[in-house]
C-alpha atoms as a PDB file:
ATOM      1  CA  UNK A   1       0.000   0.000   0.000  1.00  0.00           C
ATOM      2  CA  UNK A   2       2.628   2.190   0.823  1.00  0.00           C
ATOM      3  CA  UNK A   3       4.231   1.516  -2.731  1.00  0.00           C
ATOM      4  CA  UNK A   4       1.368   2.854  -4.277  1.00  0.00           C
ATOM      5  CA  UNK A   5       1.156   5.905  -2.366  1.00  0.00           C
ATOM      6  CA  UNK A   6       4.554   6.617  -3.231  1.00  0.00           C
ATOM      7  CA  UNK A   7       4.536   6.229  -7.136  1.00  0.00           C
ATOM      8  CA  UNK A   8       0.811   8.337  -6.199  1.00  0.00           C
ATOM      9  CA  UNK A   9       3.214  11.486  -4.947  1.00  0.00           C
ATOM     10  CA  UNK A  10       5.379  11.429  -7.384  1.00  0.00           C
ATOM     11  CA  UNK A  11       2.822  11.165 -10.137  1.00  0.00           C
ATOM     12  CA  UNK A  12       1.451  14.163  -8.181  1.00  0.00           C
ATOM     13  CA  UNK A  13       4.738  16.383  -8.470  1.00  0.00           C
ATOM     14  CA  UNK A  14       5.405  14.790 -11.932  1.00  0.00           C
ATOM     15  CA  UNK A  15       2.212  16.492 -12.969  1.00  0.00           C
ATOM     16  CA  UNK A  16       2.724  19.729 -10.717  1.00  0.00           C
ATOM     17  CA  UNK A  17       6.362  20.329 -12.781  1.00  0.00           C
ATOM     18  CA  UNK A  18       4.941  20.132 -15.665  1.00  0.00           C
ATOM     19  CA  UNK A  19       1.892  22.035 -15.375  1.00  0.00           C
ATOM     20  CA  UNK A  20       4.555  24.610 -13.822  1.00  0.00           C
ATOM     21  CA  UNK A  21       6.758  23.811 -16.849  1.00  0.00           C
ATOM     22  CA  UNK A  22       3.669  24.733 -19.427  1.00  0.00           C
ATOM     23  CA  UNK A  23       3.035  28.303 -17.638  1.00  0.00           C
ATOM     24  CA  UNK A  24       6.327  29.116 -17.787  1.00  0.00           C
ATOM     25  CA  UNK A  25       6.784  28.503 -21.746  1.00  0.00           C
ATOM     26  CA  UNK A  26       3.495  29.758 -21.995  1.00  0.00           C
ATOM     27  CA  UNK A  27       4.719  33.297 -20.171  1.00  0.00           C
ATOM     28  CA  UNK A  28       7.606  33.168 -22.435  1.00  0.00           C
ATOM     29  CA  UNK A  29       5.746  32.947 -25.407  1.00  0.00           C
ATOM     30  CA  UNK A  30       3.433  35.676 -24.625  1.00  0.00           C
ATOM     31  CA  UNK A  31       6.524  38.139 -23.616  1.00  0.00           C
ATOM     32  CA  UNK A  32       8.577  37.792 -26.844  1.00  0.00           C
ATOM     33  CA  UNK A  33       5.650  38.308 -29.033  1.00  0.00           C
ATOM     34  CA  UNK A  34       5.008  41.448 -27.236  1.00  0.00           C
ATOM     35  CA  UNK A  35       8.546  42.287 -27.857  1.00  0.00           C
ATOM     36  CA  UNK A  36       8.193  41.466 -31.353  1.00  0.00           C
ATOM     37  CA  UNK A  37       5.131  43.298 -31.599  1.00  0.00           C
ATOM     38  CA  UNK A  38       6.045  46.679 -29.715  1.00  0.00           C
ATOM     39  CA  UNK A  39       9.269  46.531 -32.129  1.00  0.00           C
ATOM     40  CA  UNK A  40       6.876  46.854 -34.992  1.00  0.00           C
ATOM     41  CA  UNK A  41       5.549  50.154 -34.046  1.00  0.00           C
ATOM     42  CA  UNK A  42       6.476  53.333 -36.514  1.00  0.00           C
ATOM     43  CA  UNK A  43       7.303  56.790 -34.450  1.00  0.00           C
ATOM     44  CA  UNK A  44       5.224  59.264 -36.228  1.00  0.00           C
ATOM     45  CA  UNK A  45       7.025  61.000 -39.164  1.00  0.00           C
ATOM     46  CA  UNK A  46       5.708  64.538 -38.602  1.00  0.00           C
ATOM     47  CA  UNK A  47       6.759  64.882 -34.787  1.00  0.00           C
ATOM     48  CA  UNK A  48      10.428  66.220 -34.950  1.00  0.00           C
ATOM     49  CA  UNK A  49      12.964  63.596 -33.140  1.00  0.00           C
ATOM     50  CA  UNK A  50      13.493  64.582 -29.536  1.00  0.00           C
ATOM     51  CA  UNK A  51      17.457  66.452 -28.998  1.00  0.00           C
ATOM     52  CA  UNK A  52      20.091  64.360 -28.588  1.00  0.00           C
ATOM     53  CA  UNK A  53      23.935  65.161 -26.997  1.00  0.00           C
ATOM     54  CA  UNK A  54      25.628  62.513 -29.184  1.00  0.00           C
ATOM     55  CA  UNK A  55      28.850  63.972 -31.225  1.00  0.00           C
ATOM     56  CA  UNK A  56      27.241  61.715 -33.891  1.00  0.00           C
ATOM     57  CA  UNK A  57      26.819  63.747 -37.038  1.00  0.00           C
ATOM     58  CA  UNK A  58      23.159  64.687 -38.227  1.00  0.00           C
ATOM     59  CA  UNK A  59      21.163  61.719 -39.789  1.00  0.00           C
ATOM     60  CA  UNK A  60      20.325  61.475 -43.218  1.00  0.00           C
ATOM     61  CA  UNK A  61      17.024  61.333 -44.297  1.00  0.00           C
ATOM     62  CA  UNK A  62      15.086  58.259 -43.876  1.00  0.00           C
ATOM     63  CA  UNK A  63      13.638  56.457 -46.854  1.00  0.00           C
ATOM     64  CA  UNK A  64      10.053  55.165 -46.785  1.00  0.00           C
ATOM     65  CA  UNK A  65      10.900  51.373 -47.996  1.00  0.00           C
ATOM     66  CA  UNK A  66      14.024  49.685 -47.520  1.00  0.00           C
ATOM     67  CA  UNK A  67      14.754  46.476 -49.688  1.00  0.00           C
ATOM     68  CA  UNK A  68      17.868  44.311 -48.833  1.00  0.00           C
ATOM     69  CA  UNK A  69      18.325  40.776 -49.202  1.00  0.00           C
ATOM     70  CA  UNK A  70      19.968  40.346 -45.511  1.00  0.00           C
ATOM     71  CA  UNK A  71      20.390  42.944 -42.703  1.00  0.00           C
ATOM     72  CA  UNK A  72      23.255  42.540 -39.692  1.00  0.00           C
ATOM     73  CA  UNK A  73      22.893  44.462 -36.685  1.00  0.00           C
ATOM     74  CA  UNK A  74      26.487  45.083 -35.428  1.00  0.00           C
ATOM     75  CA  UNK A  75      27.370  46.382 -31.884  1.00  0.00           C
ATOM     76  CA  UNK A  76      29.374  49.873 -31.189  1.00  0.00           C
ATOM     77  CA  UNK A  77      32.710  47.140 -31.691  1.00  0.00           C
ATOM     78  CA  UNK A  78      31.630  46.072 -34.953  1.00  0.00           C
ATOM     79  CA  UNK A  79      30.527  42.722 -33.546  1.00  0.00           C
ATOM     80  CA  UNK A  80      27.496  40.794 -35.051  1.00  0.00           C
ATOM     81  CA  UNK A  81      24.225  40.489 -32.968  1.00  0.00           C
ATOM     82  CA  UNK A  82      21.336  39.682 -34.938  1.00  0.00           C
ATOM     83  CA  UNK A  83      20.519  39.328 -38.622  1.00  0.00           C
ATOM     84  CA  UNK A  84      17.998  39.396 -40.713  1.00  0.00           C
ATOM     85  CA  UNK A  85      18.687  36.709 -44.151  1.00  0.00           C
ATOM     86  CA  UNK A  86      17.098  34.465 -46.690  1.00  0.00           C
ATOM     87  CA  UNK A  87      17.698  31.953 -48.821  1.00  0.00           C
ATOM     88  CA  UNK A  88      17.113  30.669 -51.738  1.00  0.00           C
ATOM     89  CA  UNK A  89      14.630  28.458 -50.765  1.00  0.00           C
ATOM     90  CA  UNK A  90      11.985  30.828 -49.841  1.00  0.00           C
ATOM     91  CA  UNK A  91      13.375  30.894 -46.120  1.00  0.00           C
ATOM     92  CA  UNK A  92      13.569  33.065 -44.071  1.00  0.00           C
ATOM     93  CA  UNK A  93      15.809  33.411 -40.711  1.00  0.00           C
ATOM     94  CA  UNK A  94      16.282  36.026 -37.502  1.00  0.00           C
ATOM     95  CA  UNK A  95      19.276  34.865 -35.873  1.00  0.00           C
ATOM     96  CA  UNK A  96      19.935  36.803 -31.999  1.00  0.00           C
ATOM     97  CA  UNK A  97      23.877  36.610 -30.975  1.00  0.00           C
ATOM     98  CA  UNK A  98      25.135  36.572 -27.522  1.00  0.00           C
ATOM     99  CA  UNK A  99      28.376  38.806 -26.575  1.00  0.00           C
ATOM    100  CA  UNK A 100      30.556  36.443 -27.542  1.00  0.00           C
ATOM    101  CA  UNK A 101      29.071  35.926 -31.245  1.00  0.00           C
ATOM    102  CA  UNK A 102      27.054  32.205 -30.623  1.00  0.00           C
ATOM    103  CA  UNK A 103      23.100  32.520 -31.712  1.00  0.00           C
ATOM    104  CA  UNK A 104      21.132  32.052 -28.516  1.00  0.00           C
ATOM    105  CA  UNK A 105      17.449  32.585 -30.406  1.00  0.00           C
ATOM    106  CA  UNK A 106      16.271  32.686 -33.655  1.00  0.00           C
ATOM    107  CA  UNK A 107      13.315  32.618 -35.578  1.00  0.00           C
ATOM    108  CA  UNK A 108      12.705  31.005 -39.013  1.00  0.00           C
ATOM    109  CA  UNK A 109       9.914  30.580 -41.687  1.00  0.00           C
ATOM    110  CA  UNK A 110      10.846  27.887 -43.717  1.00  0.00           C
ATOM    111  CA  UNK A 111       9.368  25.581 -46.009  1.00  0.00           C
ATOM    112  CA  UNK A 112       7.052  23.540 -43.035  1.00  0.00           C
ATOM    113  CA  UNK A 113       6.317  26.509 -41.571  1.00  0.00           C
ATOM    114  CA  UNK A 114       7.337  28.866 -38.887  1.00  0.00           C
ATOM    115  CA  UNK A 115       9.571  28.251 -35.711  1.00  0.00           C
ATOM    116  CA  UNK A 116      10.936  29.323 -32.786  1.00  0.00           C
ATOM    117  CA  UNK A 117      14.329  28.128 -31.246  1.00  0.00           C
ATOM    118  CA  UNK A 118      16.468  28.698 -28.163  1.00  0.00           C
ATOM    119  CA  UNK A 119      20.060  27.870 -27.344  1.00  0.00           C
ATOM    120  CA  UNK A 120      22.339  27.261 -24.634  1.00  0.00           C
ATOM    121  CA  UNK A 121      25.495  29.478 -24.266  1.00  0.00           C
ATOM    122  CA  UNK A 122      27.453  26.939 -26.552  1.00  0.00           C
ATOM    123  CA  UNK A 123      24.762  27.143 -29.154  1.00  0.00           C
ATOM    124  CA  UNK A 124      23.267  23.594 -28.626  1.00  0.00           C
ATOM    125  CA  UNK A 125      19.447  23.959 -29.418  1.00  0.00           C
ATOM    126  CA  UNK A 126      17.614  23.616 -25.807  1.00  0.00           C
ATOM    127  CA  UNK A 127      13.975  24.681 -26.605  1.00  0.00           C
ATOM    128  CA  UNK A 128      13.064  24.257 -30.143  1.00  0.00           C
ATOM    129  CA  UNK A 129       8.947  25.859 -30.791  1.00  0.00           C
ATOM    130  CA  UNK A 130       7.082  25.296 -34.113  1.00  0.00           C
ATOM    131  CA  UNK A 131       5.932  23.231 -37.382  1.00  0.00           C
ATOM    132  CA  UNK A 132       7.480  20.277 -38.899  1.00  0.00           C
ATOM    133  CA  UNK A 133       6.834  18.689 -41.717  1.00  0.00           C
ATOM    134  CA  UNK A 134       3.354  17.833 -43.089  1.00  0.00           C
ATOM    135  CA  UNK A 135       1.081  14.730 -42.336  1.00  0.00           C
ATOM    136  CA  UNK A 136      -2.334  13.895 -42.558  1.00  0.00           C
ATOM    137  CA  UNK A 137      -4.113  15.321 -39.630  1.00  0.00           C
ATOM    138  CA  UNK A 138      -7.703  13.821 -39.827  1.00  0.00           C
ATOM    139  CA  UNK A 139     -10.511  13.602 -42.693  1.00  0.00           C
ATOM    140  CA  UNK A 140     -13.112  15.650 -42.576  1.00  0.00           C
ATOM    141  CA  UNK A 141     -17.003  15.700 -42.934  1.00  0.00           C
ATOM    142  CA  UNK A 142     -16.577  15.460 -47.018  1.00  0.00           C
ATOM    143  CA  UNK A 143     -14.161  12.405 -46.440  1.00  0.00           C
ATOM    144  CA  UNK A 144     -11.427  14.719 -47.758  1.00  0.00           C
ATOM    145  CA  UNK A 145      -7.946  14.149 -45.903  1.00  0.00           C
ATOM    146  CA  UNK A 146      -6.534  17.807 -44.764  1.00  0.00           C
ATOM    147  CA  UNK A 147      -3.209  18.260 -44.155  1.00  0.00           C
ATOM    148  CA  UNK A 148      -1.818  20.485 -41.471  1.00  0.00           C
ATOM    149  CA  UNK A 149       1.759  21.590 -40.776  1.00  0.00           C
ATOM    150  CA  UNK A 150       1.931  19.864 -36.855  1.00  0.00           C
ATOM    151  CA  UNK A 151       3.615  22.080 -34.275  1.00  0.00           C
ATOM    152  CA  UNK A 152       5.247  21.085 -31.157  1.00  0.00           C
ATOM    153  CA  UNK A 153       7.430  22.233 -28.249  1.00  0.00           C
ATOM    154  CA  UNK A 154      10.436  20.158 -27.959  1.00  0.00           C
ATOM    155  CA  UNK A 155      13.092  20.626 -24.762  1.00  0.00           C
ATOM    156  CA  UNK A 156      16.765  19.347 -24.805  1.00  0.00           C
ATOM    157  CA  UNK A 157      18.950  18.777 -22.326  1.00  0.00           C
ATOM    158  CA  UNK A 158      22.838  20.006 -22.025  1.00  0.00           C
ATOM    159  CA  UNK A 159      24.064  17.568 -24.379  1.00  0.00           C
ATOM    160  CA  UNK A 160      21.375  17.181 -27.187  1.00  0.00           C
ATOM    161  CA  UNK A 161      18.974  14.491 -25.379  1.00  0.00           C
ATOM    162  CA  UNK A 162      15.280  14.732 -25.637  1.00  0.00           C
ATOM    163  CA  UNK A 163      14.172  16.123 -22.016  1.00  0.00           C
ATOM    164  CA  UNK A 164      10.596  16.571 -22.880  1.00  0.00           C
ATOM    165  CA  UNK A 165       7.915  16.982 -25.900  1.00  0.00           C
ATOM    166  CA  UNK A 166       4.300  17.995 -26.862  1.00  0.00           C
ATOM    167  CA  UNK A 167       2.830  16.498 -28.667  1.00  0.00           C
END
């Protein structure tokens, strides 16, 4: 009896970590896309740019639409912290850099859709967010099979091992 009530408990906290586990991604989620989103914002074009006391010379005008293949956002050393790039697949990649130059976060749209990943400080993925590849989801009332890209969260531990995954 006492067995069971054991393996009971730690069913219990088994449940309680992950429920804590889902919450926390779930916070996670919600902040960056408000980060994303708030960086989307324009400043208004006919309100006149508060003073500054940089020594940096006046700015040139600022064009309407700005067309690039890739952008790199550089630090005041010259050092590479995020970019902007795609390829010539039809992908496309944000790629955050830490201080030392490894990419801690980026997010792609590729071919199976759109993801989210996160890495450790030696740029092994440890939370990976998003679609993979197509598969038959279910068929619906017509008896026609749709197709949806599946997403999923996936967690790794330190050295590349599944740690946990939904679904």
């Amino acid at each position: 009896m006492d067995d069971i009530r054991e393996l009971s408990d730690r069913l219990l906290e088994l449940e309680h970590r992950h429920r804590r586990l889902q919450l926390t991604l779930a916070f996670l989620i919600v902040i960056i896309g408000s980060a994303l989103l708030m960086g989307q914002a324009r400043p208004p074009l006919d309100r006149p740019l508060p003073p500054t006391n940089s020594t940096r010379p006046a700015e040139a005008p600022r064009e309407g639409v700005v067309r690039a293949e890739s952008f790199i956002l550089t630090d005041d050393k010259g050092q590479e912290r995020a970019s902007l790039v795609t390829d010539g697949g039809g992908s496309v990649f944000l790629v955050l850099f830490d201080k030392n130059g490894k990419p801690r976060a980026d997010l792609q749209v590729n071919n199976y859709g759109p993801s989210l990943n996160f890495y450790d400080p030696n740029a092994k993925p440890r939370v990976a967010i998003g679609s993979t590849t197509l598969v038959a989801s279910h068929v619906n009332k017509d008896g026609i099979v749709e197709r949806n890209t599946p997403s999923s969260i996936v967690m790794f531990d330190a050295v590349g091992g599944l740690v946990w995954r939904t679904p």
